[in-house]
C-alpha atoms as a PDB file:
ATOM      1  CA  UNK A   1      21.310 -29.983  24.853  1.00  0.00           C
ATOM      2  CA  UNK A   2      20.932 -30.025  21.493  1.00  0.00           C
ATOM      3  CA  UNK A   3      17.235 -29.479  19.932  1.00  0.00           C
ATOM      4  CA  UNK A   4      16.282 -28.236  16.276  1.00  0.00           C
ATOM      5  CA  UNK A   5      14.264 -25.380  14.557  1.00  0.00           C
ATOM      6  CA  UNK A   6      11.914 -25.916  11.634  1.00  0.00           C
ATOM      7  CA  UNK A   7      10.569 -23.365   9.408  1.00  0.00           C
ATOM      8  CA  UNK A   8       9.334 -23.638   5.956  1.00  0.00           C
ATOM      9  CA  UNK A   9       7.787 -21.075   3.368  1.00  0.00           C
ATOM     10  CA  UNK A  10       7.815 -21.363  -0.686  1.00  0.00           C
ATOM     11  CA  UNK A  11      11.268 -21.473  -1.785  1.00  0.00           C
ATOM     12  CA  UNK A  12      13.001 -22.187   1.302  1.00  0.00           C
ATOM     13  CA  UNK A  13      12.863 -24.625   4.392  1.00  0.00           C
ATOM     14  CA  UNK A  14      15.099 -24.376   7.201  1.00  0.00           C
ATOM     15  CA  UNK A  15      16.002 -27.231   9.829  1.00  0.00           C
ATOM     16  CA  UNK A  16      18.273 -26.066  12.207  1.00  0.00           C
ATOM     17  CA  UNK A  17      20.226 -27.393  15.139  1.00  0.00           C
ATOM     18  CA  UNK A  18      21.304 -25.727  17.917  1.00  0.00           C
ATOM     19  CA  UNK A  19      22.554 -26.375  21.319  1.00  0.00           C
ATOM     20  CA  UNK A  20      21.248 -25.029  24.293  1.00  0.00           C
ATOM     21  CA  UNK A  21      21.158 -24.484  27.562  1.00  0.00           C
ATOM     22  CA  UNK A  22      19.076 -27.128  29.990  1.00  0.00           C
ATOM     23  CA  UNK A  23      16.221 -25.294  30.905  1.00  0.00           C
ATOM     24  CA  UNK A  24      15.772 -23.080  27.411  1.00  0.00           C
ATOM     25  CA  UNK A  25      12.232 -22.207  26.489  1.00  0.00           C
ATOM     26  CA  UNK A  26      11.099 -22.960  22.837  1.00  0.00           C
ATOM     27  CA  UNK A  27      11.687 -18.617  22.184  1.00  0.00           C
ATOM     28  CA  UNK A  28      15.314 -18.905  23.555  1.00  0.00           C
ATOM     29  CA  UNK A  29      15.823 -21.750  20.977  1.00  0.00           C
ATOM     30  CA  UNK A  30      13.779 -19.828  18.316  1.00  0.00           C
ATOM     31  CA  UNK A  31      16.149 -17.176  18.692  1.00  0.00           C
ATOM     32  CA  UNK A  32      19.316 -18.724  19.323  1.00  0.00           C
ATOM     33  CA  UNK A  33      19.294 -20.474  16.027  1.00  0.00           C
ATOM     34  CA  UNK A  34      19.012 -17.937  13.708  1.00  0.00           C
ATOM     35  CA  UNK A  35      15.856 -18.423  12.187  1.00  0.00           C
ATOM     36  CA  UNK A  36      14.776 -15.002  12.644  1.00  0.00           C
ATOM     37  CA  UNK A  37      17.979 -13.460  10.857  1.00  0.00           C
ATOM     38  CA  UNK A  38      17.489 -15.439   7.843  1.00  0.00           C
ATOM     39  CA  UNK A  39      13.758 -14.273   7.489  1.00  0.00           C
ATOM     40  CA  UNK A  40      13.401 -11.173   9.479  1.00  0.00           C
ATOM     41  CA  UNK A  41       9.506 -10.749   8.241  1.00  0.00           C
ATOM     42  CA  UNK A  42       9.009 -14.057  11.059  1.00  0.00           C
ATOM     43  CA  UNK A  43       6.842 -12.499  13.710  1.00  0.00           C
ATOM     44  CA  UNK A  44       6.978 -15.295  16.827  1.00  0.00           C
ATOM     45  CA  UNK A  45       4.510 -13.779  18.409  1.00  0.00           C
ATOM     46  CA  UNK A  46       1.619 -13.557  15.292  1.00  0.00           C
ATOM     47  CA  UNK A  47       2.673 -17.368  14.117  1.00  0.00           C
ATOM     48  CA  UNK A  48       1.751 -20.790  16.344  1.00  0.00           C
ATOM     49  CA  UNK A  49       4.521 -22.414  17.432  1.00  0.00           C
ATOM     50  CA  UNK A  50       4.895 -26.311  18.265  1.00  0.00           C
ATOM     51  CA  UNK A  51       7.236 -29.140  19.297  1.00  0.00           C
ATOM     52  CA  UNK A  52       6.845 -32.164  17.176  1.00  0.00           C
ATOM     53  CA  UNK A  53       3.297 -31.265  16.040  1.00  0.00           C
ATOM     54  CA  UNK A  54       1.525 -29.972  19.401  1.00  0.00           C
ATOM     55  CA  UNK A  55       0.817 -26.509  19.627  1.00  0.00           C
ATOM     56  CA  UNK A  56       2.864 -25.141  22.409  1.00  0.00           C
ATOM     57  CA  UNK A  57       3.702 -21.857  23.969  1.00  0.00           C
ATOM     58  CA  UNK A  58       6.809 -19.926  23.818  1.00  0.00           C
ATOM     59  CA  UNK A  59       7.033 -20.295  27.293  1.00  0.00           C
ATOM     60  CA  UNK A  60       7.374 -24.303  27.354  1.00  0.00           C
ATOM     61  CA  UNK A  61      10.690 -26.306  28.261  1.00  0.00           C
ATOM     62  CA  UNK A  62      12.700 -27.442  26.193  1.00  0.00           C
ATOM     63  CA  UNK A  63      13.773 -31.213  26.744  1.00  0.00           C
ATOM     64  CA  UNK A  64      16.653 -33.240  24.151  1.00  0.00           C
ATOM     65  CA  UNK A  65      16.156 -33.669  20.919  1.00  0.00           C
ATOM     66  CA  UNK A  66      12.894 -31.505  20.364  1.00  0.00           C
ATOM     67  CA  UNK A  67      12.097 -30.001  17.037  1.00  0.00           C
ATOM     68  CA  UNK A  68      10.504 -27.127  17.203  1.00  0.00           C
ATOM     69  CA  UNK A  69       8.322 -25.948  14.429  1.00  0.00           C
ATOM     70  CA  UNK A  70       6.975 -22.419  13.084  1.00  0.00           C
ATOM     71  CA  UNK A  71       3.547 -22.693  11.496  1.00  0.00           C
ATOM     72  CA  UNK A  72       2.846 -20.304   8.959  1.00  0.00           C
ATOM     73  CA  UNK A  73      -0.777 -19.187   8.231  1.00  0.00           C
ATOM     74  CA  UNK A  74      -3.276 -21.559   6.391  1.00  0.00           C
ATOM     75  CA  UNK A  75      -4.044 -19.920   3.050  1.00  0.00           C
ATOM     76  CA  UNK A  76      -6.046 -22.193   1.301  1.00  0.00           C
ATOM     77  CA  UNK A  77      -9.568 -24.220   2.478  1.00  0.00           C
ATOM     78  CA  UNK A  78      -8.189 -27.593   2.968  1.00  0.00           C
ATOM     79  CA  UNK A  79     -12.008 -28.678   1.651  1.00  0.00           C
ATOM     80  CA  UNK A  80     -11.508 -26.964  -1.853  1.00  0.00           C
ATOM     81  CA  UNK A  81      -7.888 -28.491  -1.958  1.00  0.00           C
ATOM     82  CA  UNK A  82      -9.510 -31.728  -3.693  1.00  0.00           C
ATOM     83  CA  UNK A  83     -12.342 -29.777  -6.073  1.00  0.00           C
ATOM     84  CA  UNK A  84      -9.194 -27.477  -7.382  1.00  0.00           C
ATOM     85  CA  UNK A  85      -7.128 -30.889  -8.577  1.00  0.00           C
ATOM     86  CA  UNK A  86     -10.450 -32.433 -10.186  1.00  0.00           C
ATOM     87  CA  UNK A  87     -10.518 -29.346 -12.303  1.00  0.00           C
ATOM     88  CA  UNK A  88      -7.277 -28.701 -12.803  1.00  0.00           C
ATOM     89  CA  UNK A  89      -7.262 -32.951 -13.686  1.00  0.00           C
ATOM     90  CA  UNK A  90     -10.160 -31.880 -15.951  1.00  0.00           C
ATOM     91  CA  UNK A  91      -8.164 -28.837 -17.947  1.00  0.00           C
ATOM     92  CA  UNK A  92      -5.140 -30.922 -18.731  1.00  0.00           C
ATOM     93  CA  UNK A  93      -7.826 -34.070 -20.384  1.00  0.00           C
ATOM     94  CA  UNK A  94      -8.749 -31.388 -22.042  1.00  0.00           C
ATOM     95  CA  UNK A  95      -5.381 -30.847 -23.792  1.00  0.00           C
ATOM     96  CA  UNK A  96      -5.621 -34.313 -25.340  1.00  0.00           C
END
């Protein structure tokens, strides 16, 4: 069955497809399509894991067509995301 692998980090995103077997677990796929060769700092285990947005285990089945994504660690307070592009709106006025 064929299912897909998402990862993205500054600089490069990956989308891969790979086939496998009925019955593969979301770790199987994970490491069956090469994600973890092209950035061997990935730690499955440390990073949440999903299919199509839920939060999932590395355990979970695998059905057609699933993408499976690797989340990579918040670092910035989605409430300070706004306040940061008023000031940095308020710098480049400031240019004029």
């Amino acid at each position: 069955m064929q299912v897909s692998v998402a990862y993205a980090e500054p600089g490069q995103k990956l989308w891969l497809s790979v086939d496998v077997p009925e019955g593969s677990t979301v770790q199987e796929a994970i490491e069956q399509s090469g994600v973890l060769s092209r950035c061997p700092h990935l730690n499955i285990k440390k990073h949440r894991i999903g299919v199509f947005g839920k939060i999932t285990k590395l355990t979970a089945l695998l059905e057609e067509g699933d993408r499976v994504e690797i989340y990579r660690p918040i670092t910035v307070d989605p409430k300070t995301v706004p306040q940061r592009k008023i000031a940095l709106d308020d710098d480049e006025d400031d240019d004029d």
